[in-house]
Protein backbone atom coordinates (compact mmCIF):
# COMPACT_ATOMS: atom_id res chain seq x y z
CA UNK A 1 164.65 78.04 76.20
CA UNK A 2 162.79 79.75 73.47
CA UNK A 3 159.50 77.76 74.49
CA UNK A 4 159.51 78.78 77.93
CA UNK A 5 160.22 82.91 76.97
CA UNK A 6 157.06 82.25 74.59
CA UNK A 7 154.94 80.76 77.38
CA UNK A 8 156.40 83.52 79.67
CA UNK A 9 155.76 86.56 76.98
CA UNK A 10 152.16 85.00 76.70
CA UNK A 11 152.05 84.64 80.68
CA UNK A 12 152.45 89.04 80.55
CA UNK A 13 149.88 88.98 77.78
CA UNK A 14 146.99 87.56 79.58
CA UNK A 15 147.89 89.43 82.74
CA UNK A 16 147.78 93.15 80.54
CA UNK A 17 144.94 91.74 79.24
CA UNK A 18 143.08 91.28 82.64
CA UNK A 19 144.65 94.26 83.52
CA UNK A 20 142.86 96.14 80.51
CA UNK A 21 139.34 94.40 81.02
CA UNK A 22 139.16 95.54 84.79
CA UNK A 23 140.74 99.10 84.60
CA UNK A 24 137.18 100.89 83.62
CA UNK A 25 136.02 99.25 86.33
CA UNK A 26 137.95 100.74 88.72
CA UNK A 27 138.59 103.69 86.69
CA UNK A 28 134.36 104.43 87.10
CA UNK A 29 134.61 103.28 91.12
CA UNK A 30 137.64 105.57 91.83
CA UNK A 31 135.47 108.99 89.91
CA UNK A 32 132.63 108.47 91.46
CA UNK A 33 133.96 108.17 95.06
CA UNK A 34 136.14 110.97 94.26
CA UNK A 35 133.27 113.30 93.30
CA UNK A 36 130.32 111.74 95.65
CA UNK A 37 131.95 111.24 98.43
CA UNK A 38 131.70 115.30 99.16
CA UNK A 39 128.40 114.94 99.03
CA UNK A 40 127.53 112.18 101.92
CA UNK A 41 126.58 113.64 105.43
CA UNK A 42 123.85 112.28 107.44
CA UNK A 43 121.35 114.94 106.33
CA UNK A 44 122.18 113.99 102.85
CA UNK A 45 121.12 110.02 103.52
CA UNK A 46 118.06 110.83 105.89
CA UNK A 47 116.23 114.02 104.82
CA UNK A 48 114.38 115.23 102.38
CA UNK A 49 115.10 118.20 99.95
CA UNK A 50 114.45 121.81 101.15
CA UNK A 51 114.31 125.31 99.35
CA UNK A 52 116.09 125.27 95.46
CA UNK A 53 118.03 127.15 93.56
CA UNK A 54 121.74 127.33 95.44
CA UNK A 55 119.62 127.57 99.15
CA UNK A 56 119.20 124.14 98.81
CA UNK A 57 119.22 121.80 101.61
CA UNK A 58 118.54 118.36 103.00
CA UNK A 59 119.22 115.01 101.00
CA UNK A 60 118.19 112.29 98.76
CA UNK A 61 115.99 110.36 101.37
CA UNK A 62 113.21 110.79 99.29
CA UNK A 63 114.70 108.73 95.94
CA UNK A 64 116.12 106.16 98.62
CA UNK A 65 112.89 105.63 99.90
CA UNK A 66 111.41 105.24 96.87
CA UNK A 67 113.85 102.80 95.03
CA UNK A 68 112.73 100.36 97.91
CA UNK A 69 109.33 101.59 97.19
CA UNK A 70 109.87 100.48 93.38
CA UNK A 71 111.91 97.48 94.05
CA UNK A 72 109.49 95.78 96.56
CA UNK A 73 107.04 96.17 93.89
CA UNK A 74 109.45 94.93 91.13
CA UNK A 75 110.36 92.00 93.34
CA UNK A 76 106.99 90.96 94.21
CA UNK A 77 105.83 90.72 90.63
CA UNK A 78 108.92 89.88 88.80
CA UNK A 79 110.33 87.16 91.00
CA UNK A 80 107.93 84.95 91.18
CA UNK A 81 106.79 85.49 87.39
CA UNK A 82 110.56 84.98 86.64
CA UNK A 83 110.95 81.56 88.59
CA UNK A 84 108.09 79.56 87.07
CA UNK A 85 108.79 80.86 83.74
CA UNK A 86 112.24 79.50 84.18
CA UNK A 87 110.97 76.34 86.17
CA UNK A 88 108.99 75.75 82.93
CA UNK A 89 111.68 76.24 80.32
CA UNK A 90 113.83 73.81 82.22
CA UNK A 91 111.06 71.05 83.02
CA UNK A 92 108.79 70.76 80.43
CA UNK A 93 110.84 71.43 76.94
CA UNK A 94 108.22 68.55 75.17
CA UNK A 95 105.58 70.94 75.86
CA UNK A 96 103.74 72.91 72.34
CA UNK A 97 103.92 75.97 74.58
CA UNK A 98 108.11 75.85 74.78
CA UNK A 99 109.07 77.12 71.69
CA UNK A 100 106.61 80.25 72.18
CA UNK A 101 107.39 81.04 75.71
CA UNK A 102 111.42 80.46 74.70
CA UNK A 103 111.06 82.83 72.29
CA UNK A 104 108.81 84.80 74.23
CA UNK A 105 111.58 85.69 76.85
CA UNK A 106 114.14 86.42 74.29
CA UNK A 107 112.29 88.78 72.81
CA UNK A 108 111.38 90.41 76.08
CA UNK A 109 114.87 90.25 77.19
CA UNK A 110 115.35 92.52 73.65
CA UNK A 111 113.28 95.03 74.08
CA UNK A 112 114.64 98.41 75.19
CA UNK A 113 114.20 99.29 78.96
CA UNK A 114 112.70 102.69 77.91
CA UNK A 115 110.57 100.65 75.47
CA UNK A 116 108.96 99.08 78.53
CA UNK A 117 108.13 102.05 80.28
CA UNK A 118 106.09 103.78 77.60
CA UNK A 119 103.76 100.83 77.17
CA UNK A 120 103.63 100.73 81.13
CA UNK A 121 102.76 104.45 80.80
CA UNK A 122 100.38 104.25 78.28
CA UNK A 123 98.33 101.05 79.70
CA UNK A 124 98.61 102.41 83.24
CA UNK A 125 99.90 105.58 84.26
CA UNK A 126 97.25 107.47 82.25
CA UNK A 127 94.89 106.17 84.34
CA UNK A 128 96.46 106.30 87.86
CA UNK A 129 99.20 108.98 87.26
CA UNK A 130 102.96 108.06 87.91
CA UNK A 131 103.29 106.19 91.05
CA UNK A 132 106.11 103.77 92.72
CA UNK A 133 103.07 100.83 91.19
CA UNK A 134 103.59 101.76 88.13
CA UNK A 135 107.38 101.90 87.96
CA UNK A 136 107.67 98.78 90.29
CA UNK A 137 105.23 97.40 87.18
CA UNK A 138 108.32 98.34 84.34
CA UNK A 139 110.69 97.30 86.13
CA UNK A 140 109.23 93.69 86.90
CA UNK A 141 108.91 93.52 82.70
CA UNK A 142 112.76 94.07 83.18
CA UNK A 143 113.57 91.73 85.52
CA UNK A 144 111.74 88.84 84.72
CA UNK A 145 113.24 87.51 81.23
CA UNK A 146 116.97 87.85 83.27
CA UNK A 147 115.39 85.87 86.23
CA UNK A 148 113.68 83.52 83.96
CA UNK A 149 117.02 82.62 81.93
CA UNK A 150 118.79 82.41 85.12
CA UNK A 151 116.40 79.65 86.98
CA UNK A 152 116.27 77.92 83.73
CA UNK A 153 120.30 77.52 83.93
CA UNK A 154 120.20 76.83 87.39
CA UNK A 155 117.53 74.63 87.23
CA UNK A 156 119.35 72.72 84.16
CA UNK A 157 122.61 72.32 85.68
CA UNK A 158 120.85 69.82 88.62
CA UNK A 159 121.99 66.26 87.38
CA UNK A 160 119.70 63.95 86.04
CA UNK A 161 120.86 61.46 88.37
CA UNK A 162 119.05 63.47 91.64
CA UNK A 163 115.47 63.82 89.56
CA UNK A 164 115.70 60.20 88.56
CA UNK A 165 116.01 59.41 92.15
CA UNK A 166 112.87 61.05 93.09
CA UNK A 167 110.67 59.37 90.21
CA UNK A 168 112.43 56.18 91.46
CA UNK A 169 110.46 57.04 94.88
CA UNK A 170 107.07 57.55 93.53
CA UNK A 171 107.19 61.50 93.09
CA UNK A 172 105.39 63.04 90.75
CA UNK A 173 107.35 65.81 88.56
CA UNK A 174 106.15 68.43 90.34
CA UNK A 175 107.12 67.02 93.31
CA UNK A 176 110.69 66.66 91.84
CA UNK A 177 110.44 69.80 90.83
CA UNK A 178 109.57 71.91 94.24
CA UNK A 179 111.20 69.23 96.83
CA UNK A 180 114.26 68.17 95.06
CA UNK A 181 115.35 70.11 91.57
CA UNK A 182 115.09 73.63 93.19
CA UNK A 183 116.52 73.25 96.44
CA UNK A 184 119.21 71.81 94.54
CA UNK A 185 119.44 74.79 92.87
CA UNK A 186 118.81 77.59 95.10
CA UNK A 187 122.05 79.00 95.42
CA UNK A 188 122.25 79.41 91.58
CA UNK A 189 118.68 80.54 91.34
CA UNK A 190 119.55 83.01 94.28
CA UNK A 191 122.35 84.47 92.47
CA UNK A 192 120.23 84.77 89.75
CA UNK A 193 117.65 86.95 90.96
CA UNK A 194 119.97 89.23 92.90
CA UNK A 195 121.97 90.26 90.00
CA UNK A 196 118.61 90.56 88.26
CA UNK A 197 117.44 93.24 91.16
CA UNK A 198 120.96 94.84 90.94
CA UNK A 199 120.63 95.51 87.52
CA UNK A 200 116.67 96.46 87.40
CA UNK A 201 117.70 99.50 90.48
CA UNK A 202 119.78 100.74 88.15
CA UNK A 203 117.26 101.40 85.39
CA UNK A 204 116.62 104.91 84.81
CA UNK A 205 114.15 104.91 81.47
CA UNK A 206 111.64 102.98 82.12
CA UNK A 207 111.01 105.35 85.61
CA UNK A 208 111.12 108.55 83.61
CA UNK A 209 107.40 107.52 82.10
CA UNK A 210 105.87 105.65 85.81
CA UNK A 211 107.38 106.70 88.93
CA UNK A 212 107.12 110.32 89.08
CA UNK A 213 108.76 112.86 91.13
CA UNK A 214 108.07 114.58 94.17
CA UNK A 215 110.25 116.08 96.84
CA UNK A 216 107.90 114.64 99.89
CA UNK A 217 108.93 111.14 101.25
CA UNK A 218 106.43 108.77 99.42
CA UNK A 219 104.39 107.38 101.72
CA UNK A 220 102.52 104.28 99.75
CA UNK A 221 103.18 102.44 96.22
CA UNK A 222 100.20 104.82 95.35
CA UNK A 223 102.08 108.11 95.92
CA UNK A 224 104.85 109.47 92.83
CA UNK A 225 108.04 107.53 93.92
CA UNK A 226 111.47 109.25 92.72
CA UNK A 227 114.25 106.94 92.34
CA UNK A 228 117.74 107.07 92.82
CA UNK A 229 118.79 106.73 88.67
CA UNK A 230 115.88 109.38 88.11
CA UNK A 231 117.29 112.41 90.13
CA UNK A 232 120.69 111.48 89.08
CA UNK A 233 119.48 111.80 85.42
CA UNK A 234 117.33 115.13 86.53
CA UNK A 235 119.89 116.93 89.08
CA UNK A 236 122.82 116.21 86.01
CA UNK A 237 120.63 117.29 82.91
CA UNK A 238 118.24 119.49 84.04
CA UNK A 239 119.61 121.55 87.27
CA UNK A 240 122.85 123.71 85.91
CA UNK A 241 123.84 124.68 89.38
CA UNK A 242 126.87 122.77 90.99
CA UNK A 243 125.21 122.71 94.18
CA UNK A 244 122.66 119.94 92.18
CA UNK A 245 126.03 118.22 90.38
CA UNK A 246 127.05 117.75 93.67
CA UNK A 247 124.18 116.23 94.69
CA UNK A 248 123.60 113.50 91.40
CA UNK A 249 127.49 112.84 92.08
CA UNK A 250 126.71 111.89 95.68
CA UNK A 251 123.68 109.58 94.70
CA UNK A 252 125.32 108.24 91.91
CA UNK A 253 128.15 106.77 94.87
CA UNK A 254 125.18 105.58 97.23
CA UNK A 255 123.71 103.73 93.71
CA UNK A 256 127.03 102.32 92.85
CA UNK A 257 127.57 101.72 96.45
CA UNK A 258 124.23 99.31 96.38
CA UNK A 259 124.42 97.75 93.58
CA UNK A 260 128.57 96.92 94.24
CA UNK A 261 126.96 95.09 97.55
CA UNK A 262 124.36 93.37 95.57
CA UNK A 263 127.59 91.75 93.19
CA UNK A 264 129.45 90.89 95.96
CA UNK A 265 126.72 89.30 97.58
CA UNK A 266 126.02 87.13 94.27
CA UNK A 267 129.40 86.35 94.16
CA UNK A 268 130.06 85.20 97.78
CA UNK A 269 127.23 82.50 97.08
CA UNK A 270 129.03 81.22 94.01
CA UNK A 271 131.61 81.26 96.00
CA UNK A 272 130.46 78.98 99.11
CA UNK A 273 128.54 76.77 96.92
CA UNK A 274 131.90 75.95 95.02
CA UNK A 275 133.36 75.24 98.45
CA UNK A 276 131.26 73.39 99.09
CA UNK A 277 131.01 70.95 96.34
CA UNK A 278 134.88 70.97 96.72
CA UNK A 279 135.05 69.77 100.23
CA UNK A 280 132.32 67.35 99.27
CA UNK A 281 134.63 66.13 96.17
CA UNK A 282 137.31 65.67 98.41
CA UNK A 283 135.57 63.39 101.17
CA UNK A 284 134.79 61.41 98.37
């Protein structure tokens, strides 16, 4: 009797407990829907700003434009940088280059975001002014140690078994490594490099030095590229009027909104691959 009360008080421990560690969670979900969700209209998602002061009018379509502006840039650059970075840290761990480009990442991964941007400001926005380039640029230096340690685990969590197969056949270890070892792995590596662009959207320092600001729609990665963490930072700090307020609460919902999407997402294909390898268990 007085086992199963202590397995039963420790039953309503871990439950208060999970109830603690997701209440600011939905605590931060439930204030920012409450105070955005004023804010969203039609002309608020597709137009750009007009007038100032408490005549203003229009929306955000500007800083949404230009966080795909930044992220295709981020993406394009980071990615791929953060993939064979990984690929090597899984595949080639005898190599004299390992133990640099291990540490390499770390320290990268380190590094303060707004860090980042001031070296990406100095090396290249002095010379070709703030543009969605140059804050794609930052953010790629953000993104690419978390995509890099990602692949590495996904990439390490193949089993042996399924490369030695492949040498067994006469491939060569690249070979493994493109037609067998990350196909294997793509799910993981997928889930990987979303989170990574979920989190690098939601940078704001490293834009305040590259991206720029302008209230016209940007029309190239060569034109100043406002982003949706920027005018939330600007609008909040810098604008006093509660018609602005208004405005940084409703794209700080269409920001949480994203990158919310961007978690689920990850977590649906954790989800089917675990399915999958249960079903596949099972017919065993």
């Amino acid at each position: 009797m007085e086992r199963r009360n202590k397995e039963r008080a420790f039953g309503i421990l871990l439950k208060l407990l999970g109830t603690l560690a997701a209440l600011p969670i939905f605590i931060i979900v439930a204030f920012v829907v409450y105070n955005g969700i004023r804010a969203i209209s039609r002309d608020f998602i597709t137009k750009t700003p007009q007038g100032f002061g408490e005549n203003v009018s229009g929306g955000i379509a500007h800083a949404i434009v230009g966080t795909v502006f930044v992220m295709i840039v981020a993406s394009f650059i980071g990615i791929p940088l953060g993939v064979l970075t990984g690929a090597y840290l899984s595949e080639r761990k005898e190599s004299k280059l390992y133990r640099f480009v291990e540490r390499s990442v770390g320290a990268l991964m380190g590094i303060p975001s707004v860090v980042v941007g001031l070296v990406v400001y100095l090396l290249l926005v002095v010379h070709t002014g703030p543009c969605a380039f140059a804050g794609g640029v930052s953010l790629a230096l953000v993104m690419r140690p978390m995509v890099s340690e990602s692949t590495r685990v996904a990439l390490a969590s193949v089993p042996q078994e399924i490369k030695e197969g492949g040498f067994a056949l006469g491939a060569k270890r690249h070979q493994v490594l493109v037609d067998i070892t990350i196909p294997a792995a793509r799910k993981n590596v997928l889930v990987g490099i979303v989170l990574a662009v979920g989190r690098a959207m939601g940078e704001a320092a490293p834009i305040l030095f590259t991206a720029g600001y302008a209230d016209a729609m940007p029309r190239s990665v060569r034109d100043p590229a406002p982003t949706l963490p920027y005018i939330i930072y600007v609008y909040a700090l810098y604008y006093p009027r509660d018609v602005y307020r208004l405005r940084a609460r409703g794209a700080s919902l269409i920001l949480l909104a994203i990158s919310l999407s961007f978690v689920y997402l990850s977590r649906r294909w954790r989800y089917e691959r675990y399915r999958i390898r249960k079903i596949l268990s099972v017919g065993r």
